[in-house]
Protein backbone atom coordinates (compact mmCIF):
# COMPACT_ATOMS: atom_id res chain seq x y z
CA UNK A 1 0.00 0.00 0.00
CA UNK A 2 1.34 3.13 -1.01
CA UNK A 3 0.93 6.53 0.30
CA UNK A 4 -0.53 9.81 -2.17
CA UNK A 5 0.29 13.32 -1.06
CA UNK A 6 -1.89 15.85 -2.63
CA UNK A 7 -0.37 19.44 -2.70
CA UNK A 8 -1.26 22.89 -4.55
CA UNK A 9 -0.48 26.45 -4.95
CA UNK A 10 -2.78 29.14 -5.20
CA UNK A 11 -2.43 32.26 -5.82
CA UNK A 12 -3.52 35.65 -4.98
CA UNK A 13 -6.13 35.42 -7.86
CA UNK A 14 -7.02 32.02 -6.49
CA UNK A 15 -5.66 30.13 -9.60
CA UNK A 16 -4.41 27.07 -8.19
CA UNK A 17 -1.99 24.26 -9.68
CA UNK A 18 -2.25 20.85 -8.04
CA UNK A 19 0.44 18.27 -7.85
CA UNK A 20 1.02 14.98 -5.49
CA UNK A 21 4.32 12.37 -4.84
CA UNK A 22 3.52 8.92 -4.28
CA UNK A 23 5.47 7.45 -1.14
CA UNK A 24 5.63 3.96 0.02
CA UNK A 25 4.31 2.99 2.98
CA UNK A 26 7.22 0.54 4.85
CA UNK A 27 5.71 1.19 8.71
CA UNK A 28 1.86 0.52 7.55
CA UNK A 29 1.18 4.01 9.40
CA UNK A 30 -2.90 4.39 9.05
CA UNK A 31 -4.20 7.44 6.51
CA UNK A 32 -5.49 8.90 9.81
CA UNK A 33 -1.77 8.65 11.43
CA UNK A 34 -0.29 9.94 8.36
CA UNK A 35 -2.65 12.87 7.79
CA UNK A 36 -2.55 14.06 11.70
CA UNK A 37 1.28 14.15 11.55
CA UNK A 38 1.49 15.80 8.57
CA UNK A 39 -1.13 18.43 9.90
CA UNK A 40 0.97 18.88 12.79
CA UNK A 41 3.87 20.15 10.90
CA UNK A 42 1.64 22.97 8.83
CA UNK A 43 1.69 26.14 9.09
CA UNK A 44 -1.85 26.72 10.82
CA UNK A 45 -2.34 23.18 10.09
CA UNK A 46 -2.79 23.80 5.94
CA UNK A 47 0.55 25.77 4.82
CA UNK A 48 3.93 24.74 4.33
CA UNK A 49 6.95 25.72 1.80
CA UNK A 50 7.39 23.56 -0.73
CA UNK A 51 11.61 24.05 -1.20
CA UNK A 52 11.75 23.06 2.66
CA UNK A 53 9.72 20.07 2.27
CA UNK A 54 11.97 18.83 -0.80
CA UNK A 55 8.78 18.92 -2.82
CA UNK A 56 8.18 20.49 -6.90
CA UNK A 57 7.43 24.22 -6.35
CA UNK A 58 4.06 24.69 -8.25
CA UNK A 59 4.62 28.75 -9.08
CA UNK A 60 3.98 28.51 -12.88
CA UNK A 61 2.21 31.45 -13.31
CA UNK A 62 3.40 35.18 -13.73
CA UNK A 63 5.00 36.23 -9.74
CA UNK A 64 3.67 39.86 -8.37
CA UNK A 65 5.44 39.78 -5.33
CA UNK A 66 2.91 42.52 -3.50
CA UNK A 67 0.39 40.29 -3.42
CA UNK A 68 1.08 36.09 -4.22
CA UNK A 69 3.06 34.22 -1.72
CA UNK A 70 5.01 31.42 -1.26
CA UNK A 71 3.11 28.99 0.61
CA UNK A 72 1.64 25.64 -1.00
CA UNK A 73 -1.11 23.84 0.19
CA UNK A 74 -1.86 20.38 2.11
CA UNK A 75 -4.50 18.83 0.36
CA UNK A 76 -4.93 15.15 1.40
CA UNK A 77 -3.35 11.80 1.28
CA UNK A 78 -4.70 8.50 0.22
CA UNK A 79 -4.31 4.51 -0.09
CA UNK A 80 -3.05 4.49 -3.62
CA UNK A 81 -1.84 1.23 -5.63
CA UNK A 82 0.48 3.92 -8.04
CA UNK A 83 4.11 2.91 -7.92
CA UNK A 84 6.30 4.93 -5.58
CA UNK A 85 8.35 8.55 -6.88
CA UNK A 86 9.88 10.00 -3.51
CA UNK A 87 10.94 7.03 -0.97
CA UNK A 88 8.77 6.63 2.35
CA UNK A 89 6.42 8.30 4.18
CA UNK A 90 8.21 7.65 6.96
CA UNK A 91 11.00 9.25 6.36
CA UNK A 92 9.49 11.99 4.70
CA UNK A 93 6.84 13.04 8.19
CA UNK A 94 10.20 12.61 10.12
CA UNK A 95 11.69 15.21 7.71
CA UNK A 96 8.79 17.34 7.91
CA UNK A 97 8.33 17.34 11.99
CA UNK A 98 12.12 17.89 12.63
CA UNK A 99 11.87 21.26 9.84
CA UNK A 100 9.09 22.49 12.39
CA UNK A 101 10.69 22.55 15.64
């Protein structure tokens, strides 16, 4: 069972650009384990920089720095059968919690 982290930007004009990473799933941590430790790494429990996280930066559209903003979006994650692209989940919440201390 492998893990599917849904992300997106949007921007000041509320155009948004979605993305996700697949991650295996080596501990068999539950969705509901998964999602609360994620969420307790967010900014306000929704925000995070994507850079920091080692995630694709989703800014494709024209930057007007007085008003957009860096921030990308937690969406959700889900049970997904989808072959792995970024190692495990694991290692990536432990990445994650130890940025937000």
């Amino acid at each position: 069972m492998n893990i599917k982290f849904h992300y997106l930007y949007r921007d000041a004009g509320n155009y948004k650009q979605y993305h996700f990473k697949i991650f295996s799933n080596q501990k068999d941590l539950s969705l509901k384990e998964i999602d609360n430790k994620i969420r307790s790494a967010l900014i306000d429990q929704c925000w995070f920089y994507a850079d920091r996280w080692q995630l694709k930066d989703l800014h494709v559209y024209k930057w007007d720095e007085s008003i957009d903003h860096r921030w990308h979006e937690f969406d959700l994650v889900e049970i997904t059968d989808e072959m792995e692209t970024k190692g495990d989940i694991g290692d990536f919440i432990n990445l994650i919690q130890n940025l937000a201390k």
